[in-house]
C-alpha atoms as a PDB file:
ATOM      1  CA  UNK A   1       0.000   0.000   0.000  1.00  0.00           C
ATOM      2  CA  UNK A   2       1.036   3.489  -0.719  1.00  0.00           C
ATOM      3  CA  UNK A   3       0.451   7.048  -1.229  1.00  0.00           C
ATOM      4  CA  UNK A   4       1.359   9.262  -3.288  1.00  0.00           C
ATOM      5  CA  UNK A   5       1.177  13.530  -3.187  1.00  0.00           C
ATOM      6  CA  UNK A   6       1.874  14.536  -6.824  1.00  0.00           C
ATOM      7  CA  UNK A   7       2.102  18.083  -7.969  1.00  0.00           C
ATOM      8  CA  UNK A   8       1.672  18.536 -11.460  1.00  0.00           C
ATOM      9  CA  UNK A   9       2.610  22.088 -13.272  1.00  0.00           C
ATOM     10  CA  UNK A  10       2.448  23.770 -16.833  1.00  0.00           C
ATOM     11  CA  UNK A  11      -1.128  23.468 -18.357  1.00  0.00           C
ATOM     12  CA  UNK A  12      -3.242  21.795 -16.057  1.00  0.00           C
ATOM     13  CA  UNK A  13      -5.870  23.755 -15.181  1.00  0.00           C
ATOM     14  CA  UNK A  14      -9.080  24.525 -17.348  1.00  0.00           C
ATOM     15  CA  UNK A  15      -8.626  21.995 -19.383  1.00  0.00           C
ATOM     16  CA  UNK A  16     -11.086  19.688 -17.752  1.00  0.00           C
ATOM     17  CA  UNK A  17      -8.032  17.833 -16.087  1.00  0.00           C
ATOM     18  CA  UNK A  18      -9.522  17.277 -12.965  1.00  0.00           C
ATOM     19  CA  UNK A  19     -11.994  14.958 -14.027  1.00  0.00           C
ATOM     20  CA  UNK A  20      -9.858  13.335 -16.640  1.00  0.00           C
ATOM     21  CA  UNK A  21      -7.722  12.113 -13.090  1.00  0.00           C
ATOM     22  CA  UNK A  22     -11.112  11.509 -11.856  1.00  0.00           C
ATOM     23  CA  UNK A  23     -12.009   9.128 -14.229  1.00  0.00           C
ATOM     24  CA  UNK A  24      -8.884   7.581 -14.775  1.00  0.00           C
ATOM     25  CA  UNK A  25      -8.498   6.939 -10.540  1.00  0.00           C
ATOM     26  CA  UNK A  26     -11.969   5.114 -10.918  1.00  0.00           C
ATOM     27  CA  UNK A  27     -10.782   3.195 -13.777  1.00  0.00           C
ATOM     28  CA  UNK A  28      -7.747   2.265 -12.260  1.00  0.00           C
ATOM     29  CA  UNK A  29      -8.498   1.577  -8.602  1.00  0.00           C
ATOM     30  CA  UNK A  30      -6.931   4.249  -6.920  1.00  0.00           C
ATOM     31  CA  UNK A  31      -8.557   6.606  -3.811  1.00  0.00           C
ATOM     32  CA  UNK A  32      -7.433  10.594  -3.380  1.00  0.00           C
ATOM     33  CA  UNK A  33      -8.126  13.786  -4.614  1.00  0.00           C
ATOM     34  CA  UNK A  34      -7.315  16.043  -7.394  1.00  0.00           C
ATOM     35  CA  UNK A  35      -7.665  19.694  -6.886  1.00  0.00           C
ATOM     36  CA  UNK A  36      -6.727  22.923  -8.259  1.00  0.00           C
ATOM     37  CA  UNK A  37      -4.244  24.961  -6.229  1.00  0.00           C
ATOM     38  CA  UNK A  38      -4.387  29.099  -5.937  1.00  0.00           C
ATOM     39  CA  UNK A  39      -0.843  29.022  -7.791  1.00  0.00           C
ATOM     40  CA  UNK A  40      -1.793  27.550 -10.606  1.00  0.00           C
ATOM     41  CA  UNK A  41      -0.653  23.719  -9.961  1.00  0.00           C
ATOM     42  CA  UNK A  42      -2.659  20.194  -9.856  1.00  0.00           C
ATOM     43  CA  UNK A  43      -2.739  18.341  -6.395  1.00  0.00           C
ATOM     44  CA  UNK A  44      -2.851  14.678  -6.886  1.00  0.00           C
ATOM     45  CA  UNK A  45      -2.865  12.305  -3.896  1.00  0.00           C
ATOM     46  CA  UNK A  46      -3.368   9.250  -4.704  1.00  0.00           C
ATOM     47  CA  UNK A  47      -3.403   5.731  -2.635  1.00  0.00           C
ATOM     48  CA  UNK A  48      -3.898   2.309  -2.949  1.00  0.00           C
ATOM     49  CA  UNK A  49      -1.958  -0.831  -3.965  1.00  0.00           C
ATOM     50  CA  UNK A  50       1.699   0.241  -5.505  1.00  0.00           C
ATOM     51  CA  UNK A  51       1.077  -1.134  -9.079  1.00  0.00           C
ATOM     52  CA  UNK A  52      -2.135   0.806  -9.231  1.00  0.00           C
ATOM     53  CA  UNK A  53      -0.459   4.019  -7.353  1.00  0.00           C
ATOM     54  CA  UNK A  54       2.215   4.034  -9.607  1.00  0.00           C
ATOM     55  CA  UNK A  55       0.266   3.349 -12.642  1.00  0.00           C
ATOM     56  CA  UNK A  56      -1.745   6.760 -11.794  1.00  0.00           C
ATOM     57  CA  UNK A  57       1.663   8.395 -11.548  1.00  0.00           C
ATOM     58  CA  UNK A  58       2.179   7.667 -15.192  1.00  0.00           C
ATOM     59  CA  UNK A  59      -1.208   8.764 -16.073  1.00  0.00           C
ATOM     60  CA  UNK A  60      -0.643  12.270 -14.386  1.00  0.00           C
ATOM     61  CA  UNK A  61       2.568  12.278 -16.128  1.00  0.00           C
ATOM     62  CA  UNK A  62       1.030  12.061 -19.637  1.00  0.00           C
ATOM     63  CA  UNK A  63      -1.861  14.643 -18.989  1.00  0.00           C
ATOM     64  CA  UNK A  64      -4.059  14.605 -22.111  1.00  0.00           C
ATOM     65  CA  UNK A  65      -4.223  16.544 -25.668  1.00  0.00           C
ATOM     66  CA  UNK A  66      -5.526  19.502 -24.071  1.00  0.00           C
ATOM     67  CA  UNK A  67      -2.602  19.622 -21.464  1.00  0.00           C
ATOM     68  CA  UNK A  68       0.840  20.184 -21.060  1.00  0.00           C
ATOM     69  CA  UNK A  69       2.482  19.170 -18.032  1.00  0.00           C
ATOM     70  CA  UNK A  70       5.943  20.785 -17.768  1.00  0.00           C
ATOM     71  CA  UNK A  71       6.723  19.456 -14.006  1.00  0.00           C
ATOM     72  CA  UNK A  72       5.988  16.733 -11.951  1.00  0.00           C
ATOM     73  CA  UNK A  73       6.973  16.568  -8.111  1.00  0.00           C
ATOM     74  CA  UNK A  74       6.185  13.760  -5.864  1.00  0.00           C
ATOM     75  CA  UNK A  75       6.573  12.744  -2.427  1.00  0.00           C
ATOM     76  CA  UNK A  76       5.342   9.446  -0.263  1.00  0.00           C
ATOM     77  CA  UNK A  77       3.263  10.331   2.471  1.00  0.00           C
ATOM     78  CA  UNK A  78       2.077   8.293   5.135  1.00  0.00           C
ATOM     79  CA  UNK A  79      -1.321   6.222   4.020  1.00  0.00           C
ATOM     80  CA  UNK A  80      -5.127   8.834   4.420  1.00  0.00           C
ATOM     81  CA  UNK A  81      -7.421   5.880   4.295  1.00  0.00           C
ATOM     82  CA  UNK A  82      -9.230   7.450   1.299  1.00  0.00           C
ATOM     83  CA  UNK A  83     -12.901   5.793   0.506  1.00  0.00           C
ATOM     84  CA  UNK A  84     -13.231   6.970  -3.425  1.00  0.00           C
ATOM     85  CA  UNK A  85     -11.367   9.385  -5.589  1.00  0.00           C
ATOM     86  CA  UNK A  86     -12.901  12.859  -5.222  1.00  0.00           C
ATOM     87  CA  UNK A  87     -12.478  16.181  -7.160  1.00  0.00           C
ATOM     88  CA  UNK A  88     -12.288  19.029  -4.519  1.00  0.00           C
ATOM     89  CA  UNK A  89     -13.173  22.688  -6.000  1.00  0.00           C
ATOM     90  CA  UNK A  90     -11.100  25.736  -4.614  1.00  0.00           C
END
């Protein structure tokens, strides 16, 4: 088990990437968040079993056609105990 707190930067917000990490969380079996932050950055924590934690690193990574992300910065952080992925709105 682990989580994740991922900070993505360069084109990520307004570009309905929030719910793309929504989705894809659900998809792959990962609970967290994904939120906008006041300085223009994506929060992504994300938790769950390692394969499926790292696989939504990857995703977050990639972004989508409409994105661009220029910098990613994660740390491990103890486990939340997460039920669901939620998108929280600043």
């Amino acid at each position: 088990m682990k989580t994740l707190r991922i900070y993505l930067t360069g084109t990520v917000q307004g570009v309905m990437f929030r719910k793309y990490l929504e989705d894809e969380a659900n998809k792959i079996g990962v609970r967290g968040f994904v939120r906008n932050t006041e300085n223009g950055r994506v929060e992504v924590v994300a938790e769950g079993i390692d394969e499926k934690v790292n696989a939504m690193l990857e995703v977050c990574k990639k972004g989508t056609q409409h994105t661009m992300v220029r910098n990613v910065e994660v740390n491990e952080i103890r486990n939340q105990g997460f039920v669901g992925f939620k998108v929280f709105r600043i």
